[in-house]
C-alpha atoms as a PDB file:
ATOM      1  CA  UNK A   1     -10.750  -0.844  -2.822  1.00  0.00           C
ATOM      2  CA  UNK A   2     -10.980  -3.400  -0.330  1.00  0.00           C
ATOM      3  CA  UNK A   3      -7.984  -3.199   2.000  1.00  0.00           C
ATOM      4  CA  UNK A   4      -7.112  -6.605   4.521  1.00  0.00           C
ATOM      5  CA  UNK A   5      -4.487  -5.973   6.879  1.00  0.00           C
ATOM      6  CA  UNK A   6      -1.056  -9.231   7.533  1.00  0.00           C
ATOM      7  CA  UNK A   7      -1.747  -8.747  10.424  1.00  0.00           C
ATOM      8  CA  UNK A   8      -3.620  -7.840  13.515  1.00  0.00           C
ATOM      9  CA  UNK A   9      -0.775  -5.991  15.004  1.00  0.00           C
ATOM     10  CA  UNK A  10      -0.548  -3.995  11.938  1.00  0.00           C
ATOM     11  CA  UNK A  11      -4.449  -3.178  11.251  1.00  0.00           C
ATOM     12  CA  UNK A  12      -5.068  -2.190  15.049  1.00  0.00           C
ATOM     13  CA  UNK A  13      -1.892   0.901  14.657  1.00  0.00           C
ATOM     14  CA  UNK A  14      -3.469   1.899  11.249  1.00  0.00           C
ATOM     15  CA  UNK A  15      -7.092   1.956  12.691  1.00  0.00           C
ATOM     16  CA  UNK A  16      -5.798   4.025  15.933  1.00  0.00           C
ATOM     17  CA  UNK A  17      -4.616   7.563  15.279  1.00  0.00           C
ATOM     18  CA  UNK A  18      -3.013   8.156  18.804  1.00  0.00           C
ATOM     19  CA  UNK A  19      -1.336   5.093  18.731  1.00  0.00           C
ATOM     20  CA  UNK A  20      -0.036   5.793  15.335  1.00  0.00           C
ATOM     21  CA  UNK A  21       1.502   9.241  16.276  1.00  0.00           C
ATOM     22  CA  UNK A  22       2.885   7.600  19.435  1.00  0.00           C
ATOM     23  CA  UNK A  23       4.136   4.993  17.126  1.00  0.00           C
ATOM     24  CA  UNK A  24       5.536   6.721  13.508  1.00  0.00           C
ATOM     25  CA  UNK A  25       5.521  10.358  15.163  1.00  0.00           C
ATOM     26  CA  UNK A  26       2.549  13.048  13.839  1.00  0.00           C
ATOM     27  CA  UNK A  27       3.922  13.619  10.171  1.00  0.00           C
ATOM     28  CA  UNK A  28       4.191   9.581   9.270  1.00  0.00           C
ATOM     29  CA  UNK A  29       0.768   8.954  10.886  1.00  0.00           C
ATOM     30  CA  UNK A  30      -0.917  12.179   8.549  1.00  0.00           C
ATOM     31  CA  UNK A  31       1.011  10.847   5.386  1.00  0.00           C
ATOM     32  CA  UNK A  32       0.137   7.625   6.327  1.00  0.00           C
ATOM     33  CA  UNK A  33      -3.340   7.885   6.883  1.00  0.00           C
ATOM     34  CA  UNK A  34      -3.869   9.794   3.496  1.00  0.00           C
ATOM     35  CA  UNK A  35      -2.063   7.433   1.699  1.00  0.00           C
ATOM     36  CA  UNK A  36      -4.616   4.505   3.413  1.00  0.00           C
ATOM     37  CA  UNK A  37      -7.463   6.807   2.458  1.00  0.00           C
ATOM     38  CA  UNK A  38      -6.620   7.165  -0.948  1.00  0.00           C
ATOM     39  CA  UNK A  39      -6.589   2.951  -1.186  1.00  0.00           C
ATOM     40  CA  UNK A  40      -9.660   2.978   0.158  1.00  0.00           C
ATOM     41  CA  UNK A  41     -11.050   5.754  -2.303  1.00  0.00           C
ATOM     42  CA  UNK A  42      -9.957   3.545  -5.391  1.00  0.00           C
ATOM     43  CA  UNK A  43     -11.961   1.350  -7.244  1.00  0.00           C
ATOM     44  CA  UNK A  44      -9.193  -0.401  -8.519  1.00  0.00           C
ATOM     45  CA  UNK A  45      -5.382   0.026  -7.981  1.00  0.00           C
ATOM     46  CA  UNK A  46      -5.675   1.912 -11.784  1.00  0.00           C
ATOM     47  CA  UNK A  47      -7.181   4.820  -9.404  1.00  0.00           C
ATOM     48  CA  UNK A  48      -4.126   5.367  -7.373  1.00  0.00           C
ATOM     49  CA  UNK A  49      -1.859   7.881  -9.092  1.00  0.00           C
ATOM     50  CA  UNK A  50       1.621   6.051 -10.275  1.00  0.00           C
ATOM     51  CA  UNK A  51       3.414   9.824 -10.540  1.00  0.00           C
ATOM     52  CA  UNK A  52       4.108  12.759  -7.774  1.00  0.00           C
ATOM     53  CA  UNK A  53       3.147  12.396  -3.963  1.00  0.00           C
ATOM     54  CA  UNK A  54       2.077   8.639  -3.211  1.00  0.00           C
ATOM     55  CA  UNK A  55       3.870   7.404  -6.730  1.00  0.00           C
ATOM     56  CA  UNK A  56       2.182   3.790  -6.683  1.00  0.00           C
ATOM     57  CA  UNK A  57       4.830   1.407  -8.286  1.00  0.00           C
ATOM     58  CA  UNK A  58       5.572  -2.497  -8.666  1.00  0.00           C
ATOM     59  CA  UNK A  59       8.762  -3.824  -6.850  1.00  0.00           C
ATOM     60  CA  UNK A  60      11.321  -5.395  -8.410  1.00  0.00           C
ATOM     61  CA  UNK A  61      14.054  -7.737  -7.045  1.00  0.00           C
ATOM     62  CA  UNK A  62      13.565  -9.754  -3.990  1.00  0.00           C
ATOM     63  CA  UNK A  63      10.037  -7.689  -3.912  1.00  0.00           C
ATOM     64  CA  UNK A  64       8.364  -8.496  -6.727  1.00  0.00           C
ATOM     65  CA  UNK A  65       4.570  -9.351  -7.094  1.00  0.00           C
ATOM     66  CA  UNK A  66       4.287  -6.200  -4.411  1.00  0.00           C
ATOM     67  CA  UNK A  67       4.086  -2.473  -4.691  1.00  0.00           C
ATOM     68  CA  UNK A  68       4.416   0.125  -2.873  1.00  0.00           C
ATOM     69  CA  UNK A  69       2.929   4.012  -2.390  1.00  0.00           C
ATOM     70  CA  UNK A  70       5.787   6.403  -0.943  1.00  0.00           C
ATOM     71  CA  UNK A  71       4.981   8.221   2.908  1.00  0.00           C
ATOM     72  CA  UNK A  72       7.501   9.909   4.332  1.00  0.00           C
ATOM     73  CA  UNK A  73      11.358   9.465   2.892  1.00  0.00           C
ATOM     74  CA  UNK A  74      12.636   6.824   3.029  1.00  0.00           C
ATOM     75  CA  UNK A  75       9.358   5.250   4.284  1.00  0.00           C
ATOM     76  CA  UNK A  76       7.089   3.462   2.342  1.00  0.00           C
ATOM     77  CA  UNK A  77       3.863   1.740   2.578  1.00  0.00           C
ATOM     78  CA  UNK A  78       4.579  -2.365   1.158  1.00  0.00           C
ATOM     79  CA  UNK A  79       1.458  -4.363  -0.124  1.00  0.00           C
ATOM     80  CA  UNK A  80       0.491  -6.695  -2.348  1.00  0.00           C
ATOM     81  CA  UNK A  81      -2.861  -7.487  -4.784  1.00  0.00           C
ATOM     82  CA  UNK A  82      -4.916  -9.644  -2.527  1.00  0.00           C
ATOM     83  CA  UNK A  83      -7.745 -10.764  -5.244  1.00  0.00           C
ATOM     84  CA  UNK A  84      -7.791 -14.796  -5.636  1.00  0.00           C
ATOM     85  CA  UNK A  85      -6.734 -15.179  -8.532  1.00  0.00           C
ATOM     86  CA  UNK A  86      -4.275 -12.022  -8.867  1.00  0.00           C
ATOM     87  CA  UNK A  87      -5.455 -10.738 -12.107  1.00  0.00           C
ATOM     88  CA  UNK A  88      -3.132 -10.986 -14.541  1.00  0.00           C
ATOM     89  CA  UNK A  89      -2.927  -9.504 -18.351  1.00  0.00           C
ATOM     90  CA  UNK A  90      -2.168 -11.634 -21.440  1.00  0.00           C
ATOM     91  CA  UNK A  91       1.488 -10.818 -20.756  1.00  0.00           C
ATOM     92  CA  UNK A  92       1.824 -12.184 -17.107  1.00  0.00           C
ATOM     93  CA  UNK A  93       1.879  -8.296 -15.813  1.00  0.00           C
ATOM     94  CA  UNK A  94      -0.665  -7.282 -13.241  1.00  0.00           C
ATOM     95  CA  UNK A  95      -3.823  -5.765 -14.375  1.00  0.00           C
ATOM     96  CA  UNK A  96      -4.055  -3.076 -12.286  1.00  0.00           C
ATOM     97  CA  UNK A  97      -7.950  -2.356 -13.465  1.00  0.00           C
ATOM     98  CA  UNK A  98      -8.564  -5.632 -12.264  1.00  0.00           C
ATOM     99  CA  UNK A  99      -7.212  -5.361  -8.974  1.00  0.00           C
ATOM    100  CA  UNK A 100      -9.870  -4.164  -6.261  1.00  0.00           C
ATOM    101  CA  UNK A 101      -8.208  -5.904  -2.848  1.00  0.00           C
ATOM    102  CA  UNK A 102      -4.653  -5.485  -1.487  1.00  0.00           C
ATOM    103  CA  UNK A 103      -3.051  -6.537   1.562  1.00  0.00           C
ATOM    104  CA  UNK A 104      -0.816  -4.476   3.777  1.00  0.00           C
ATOM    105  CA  UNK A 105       2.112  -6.206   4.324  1.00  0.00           C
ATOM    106  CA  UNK A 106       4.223  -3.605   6.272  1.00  0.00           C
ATOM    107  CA  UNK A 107       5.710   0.109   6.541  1.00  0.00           C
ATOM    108  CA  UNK A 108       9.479  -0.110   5.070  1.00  0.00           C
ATOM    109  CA  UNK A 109      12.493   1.603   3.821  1.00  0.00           C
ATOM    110  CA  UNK A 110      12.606  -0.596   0.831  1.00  0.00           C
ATOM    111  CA  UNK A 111      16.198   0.437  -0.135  1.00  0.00           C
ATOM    112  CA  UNK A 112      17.740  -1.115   2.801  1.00  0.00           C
END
């Protein structure tokens, strides 16, 4: 999967390990650097597993059209499809077989 970073800010801390330990502390910057390999091992957002460690889900709320892959509790990793159009299914739901770019918006405790 094609993965496009908001920001500069946050794409230069993902791409540098040191940094990220310095930044998120050792654990946060293994889990998170798994979770951004397993993105980038997808074909399509079908590929990332929706149950147990990473459980890949669609926001709801003030959140939705984004998703999120859990890191370390309460941490998680926020993004959204970044294909133009966002594929869509007949319903209006995202086709997540269809979706093969995201962007990164942030790391979050989304319950806050």
């Amino acid at each position: 999967m094609n993965i496009i970073f908001k920001g500069s800010k946050l794409r230069k801390l993902a791409n540098n390990k040191s940094h990220l330990i310095r930044k998120l502390g050792p654990e946060m910057a293994q889990v998170l650097g798994r979770r951004l390999d397993q993105l980038l091992a997808a074909e399509t957002l079908d590929d990332v597993p929706k149950i147990g460690k990473g459980r890949c889900h669609e926001l709801k709320g003030n959140r939705t059209g984004t998703l999120s892959v859990d890191l370390v509790h309460p941490q998680r990793l926020i993004f959204e499809p970044a294909d133009d159009p966002v594929p869509r299914r007949d319903d209006g739901g995202l086709d997540w077989g269809r979706v093969t770019a995201i962007r990164i918006l942030e790391v979050a405790d989304t319950h806050e």
